[in-house]
N, C-alpha and C. Protein backbone atom coordinates (compact mmCIF):
# COMPACT_ATOMS: atom_id res chain seq x y z
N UNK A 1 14.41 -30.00 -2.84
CA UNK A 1 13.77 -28.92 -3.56
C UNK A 1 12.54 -28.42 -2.79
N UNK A 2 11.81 -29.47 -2.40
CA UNK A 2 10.40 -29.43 -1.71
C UNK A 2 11.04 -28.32 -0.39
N UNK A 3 12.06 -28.92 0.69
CA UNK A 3 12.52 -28.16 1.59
C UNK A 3 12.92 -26.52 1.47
N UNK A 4 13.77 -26.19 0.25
CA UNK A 4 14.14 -25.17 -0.11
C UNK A 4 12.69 -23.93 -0.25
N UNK A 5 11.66 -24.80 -1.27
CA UNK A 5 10.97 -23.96 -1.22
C UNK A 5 9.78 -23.79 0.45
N UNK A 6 9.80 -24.71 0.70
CA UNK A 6 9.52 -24.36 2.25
C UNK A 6 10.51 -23.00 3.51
N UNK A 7 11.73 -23.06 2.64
CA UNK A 7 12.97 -22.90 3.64
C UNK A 7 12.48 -20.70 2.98
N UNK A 8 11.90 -21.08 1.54
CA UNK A 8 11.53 -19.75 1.09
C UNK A 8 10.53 -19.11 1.88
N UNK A 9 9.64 -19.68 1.96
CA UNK A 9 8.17 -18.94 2.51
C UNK A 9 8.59 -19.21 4.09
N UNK A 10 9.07 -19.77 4.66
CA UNK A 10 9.23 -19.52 6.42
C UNK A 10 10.08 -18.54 6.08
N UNK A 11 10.78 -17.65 5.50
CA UNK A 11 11.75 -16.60 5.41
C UNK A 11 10.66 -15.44 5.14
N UNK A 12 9.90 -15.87 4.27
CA UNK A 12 8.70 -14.70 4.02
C UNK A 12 7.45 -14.57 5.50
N UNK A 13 7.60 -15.48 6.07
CA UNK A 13 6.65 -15.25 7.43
C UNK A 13 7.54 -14.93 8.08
N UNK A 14 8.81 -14.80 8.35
CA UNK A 14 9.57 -14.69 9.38
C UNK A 14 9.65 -13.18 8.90
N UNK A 15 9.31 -12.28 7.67
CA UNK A 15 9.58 -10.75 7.41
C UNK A 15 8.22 -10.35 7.97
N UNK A 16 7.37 -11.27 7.99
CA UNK A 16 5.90 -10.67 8.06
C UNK A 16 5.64 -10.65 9.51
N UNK A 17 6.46 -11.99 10.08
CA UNK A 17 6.27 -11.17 11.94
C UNK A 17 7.03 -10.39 12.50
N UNK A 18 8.48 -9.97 11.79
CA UNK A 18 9.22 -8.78 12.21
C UNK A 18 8.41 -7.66 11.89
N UNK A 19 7.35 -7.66 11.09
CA UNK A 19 7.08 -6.39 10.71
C UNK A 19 5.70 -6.05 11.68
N UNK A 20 5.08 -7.32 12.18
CA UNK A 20 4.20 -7.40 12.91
C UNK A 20 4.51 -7.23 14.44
N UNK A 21 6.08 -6.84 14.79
CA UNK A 21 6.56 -7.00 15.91
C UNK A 21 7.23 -5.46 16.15
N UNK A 22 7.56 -4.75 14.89
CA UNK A 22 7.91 -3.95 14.91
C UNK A 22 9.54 -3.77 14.49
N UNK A 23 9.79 -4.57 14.24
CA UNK A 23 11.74 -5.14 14.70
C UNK A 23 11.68 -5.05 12.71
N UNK A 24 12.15 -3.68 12.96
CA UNK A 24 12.40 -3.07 11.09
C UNK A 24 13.82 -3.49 11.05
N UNK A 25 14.71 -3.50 11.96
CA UNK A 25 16.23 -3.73 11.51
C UNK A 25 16.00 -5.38 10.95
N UNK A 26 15.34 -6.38 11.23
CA UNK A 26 15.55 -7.68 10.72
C UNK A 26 15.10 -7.49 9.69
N UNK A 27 14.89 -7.24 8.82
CA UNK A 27 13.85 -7.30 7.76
C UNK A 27 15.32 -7.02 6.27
N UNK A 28 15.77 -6.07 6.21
CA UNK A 28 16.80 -6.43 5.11
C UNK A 28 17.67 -7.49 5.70
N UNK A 29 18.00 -8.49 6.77
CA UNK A 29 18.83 -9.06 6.96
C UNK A 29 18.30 -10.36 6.07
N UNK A 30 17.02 -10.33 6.75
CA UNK A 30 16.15 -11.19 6.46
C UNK A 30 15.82 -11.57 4.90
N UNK A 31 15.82 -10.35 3.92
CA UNK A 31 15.13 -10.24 2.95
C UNK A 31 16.61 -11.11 1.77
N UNK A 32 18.27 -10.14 2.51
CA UNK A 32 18.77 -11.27 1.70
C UNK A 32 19.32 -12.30 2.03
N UNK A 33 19.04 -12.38 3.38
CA UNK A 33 18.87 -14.41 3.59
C UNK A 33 17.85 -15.43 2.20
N UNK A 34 16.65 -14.31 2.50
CA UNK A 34 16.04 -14.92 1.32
C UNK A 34 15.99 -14.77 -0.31
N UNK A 35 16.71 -13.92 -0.66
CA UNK A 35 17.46 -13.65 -1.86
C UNK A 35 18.38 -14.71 -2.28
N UNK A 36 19.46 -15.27 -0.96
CA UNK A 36 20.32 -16.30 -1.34
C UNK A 36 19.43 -17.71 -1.69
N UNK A 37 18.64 -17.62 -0.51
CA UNK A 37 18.03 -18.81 -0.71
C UNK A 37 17.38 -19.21 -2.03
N UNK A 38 16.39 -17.99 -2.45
CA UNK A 38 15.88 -18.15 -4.22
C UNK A 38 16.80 -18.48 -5.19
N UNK A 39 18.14 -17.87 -5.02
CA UNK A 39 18.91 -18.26 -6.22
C UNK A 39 19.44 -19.78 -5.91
N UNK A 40 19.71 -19.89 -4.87
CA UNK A 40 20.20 -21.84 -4.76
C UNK A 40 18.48 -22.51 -5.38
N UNK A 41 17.23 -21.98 -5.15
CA UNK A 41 16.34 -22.55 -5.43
C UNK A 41 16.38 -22.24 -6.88
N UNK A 42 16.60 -21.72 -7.50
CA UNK A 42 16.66 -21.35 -9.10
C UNK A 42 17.72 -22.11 -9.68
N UNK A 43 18.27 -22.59 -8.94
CA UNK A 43 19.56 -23.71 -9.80
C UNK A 43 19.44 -24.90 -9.90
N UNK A 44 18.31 -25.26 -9.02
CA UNK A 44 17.81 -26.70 -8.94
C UNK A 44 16.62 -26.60 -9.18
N UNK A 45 15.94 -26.19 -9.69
CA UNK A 45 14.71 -26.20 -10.01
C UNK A 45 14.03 -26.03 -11.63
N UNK A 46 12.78 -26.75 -11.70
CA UNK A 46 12.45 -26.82 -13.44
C UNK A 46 11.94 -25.60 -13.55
N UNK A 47 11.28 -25.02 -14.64
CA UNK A 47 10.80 -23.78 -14.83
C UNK A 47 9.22 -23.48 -14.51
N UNK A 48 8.30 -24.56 -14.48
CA UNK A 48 7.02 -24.42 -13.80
C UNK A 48 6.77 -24.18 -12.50
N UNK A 49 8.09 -25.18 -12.12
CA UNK A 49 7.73 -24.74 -10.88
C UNK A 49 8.64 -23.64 -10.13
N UNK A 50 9.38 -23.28 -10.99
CA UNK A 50 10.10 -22.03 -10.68
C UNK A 50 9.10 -20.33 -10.74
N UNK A 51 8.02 -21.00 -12.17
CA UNK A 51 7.23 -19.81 -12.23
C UNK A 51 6.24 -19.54 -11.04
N UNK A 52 5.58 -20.79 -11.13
CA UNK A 52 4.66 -21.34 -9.81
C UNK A 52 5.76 -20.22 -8.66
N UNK A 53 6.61 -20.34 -7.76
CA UNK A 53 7.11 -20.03 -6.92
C UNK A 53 7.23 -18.43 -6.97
N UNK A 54 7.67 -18.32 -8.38
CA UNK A 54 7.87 -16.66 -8.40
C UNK A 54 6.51 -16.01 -7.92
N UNK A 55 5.65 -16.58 -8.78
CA UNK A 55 4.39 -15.43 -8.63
C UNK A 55 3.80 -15.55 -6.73
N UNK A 56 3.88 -16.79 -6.14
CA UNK A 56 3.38 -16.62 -4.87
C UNK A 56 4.69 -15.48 -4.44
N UNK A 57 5.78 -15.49 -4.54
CA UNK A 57 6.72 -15.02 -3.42
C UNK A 57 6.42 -13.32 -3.91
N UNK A 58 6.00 -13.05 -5.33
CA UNK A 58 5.72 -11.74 -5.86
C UNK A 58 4.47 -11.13 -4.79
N UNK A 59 3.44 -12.01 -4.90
CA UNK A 59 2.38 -11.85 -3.93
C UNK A 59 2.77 -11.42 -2.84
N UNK A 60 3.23 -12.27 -2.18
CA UNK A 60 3.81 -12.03 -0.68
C UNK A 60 4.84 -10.92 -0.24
N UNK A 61 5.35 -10.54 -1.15
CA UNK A 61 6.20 -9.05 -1.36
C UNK A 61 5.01 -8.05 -1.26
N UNK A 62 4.07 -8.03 -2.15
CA UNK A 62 3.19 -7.26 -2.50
C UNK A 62 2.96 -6.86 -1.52
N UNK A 63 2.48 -7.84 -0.64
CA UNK A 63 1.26 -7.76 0.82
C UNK A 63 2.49 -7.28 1.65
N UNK A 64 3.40 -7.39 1.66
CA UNK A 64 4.59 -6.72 2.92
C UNK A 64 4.91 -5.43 2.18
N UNK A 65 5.20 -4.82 1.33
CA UNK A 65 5.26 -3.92 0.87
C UNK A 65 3.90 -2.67 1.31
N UNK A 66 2.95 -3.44 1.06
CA UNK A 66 1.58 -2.61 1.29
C UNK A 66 1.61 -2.34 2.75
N UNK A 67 1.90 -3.40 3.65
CA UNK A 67 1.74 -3.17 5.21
C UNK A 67 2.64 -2.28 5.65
N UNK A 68 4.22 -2.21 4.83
CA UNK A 68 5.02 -1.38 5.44
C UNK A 68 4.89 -0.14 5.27
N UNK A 69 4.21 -0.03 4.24
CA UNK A 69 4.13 0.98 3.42
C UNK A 69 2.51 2.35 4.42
N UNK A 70 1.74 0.87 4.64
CA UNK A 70 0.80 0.88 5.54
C UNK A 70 0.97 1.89 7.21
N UNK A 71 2.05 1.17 7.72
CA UNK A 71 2.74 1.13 8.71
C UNK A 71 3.38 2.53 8.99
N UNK A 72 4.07 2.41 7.42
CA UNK A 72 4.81 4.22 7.75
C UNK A 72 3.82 5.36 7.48
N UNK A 73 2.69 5.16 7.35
CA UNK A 73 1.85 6.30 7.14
C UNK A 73 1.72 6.41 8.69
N UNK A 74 1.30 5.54 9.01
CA UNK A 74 0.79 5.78 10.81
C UNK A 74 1.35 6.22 11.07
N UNK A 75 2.88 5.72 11.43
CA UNK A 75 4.06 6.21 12.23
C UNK A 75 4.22 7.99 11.66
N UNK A 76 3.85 8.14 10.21
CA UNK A 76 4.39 9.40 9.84
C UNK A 76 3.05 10.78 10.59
N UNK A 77 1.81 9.92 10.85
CA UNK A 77 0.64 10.41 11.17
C UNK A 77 0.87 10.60 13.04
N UNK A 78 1.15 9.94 13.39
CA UNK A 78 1.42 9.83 15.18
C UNK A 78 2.93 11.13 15.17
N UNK A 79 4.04 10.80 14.28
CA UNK A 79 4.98 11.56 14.80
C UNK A 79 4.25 13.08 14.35
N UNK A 80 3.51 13.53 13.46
CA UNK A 80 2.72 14.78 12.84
C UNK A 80 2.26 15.26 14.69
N UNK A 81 1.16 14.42 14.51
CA UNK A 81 0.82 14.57 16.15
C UNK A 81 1.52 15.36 17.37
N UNK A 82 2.82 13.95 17.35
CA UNK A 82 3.67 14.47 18.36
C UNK A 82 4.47 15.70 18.32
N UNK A 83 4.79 15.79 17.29
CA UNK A 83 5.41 17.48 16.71
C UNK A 83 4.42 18.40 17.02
N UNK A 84 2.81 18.81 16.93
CA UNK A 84 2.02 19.83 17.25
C UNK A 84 1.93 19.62 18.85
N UNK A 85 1.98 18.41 19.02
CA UNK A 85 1.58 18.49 20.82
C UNK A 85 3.20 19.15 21.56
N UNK A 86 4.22 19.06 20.63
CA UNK A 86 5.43 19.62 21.12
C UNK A 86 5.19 21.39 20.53
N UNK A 87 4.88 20.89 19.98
CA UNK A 87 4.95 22.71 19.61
C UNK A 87 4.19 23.45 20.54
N UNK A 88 2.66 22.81 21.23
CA UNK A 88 1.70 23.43 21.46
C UNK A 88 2.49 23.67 22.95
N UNK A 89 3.02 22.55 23.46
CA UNK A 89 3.87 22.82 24.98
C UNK A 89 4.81 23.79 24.96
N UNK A 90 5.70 23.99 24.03
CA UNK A 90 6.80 25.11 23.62
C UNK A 90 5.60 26.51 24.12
N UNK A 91 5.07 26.37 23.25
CA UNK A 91 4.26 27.85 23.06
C UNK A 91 3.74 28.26 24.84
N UNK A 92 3.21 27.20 25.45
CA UNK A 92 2.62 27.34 26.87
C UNK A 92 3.67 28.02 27.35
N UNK A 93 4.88 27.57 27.22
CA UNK A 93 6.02 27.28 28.00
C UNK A 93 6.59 29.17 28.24
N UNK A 94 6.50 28.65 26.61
CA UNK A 94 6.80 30.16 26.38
C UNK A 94 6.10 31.74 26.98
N UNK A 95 4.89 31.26 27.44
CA UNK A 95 3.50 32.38 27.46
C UNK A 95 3.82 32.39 29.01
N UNK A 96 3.80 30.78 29.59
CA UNK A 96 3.87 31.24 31.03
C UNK A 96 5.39 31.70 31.70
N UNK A 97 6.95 31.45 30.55
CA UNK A 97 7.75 32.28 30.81
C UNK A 97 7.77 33.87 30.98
N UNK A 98 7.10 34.50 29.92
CA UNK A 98 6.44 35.44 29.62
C UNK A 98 5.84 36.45 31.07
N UNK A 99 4.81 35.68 30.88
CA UNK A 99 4.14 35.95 32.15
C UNK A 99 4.79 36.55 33.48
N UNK A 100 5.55 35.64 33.50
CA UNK A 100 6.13 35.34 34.89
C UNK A 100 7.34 36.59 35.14
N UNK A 101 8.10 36.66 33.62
CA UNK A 101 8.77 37.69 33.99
C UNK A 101 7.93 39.46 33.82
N UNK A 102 6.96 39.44 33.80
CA UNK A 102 5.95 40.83 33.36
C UNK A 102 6.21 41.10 34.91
């Protein structure tokens, strides 16, 4: 039981350094690796310490949720970026095509 719930939270650090690594495809593989694992831990387990377990692993969702959530703002803020710095080259592109044929 002790192992299982160990076998839970190395599944929850193992989402938290894919996400720290960047590697988004592991992360649902990952998430119901650890889905299976909770329910074998829910069949052997009493209810305190089943509650006990829920609320840390709720936590730890929380905090990966917030980072990813975190995460895609940036990414959505950098690609914003990269779209005006593409646009702004289009436009050059365009002015010194322009130009060139005058």
């Amino acid at each position: 039981m002790e192992k299982q719930r160990r076998q839970l939270f190395a599944l929850v650090e193992a989402m938290n350094e894919a996400l720290d690594k960047q590697r988004w495809r592991r992360l649902p593989a990952l998430h119901q690796q650890l889905m299976r694992q909770f329910h074998d831990y829910v069949a052997e387990t009493d209810a305190a310490q089943l509650c006990a377990v829920k609320a840390q692993l709720y936590g730890a969702f929380n905090a990966l949720i917030k980072r990813r959530e975190q995460r895609a703002e940036v990414l959505k803020a950098r690609m914003e970026q990269h779209q005006r710095h593409q646009e702004g080259v289009l436009a050059y592109s365009i002015v010194n095509l322009l130009s060139e044929k005058s």
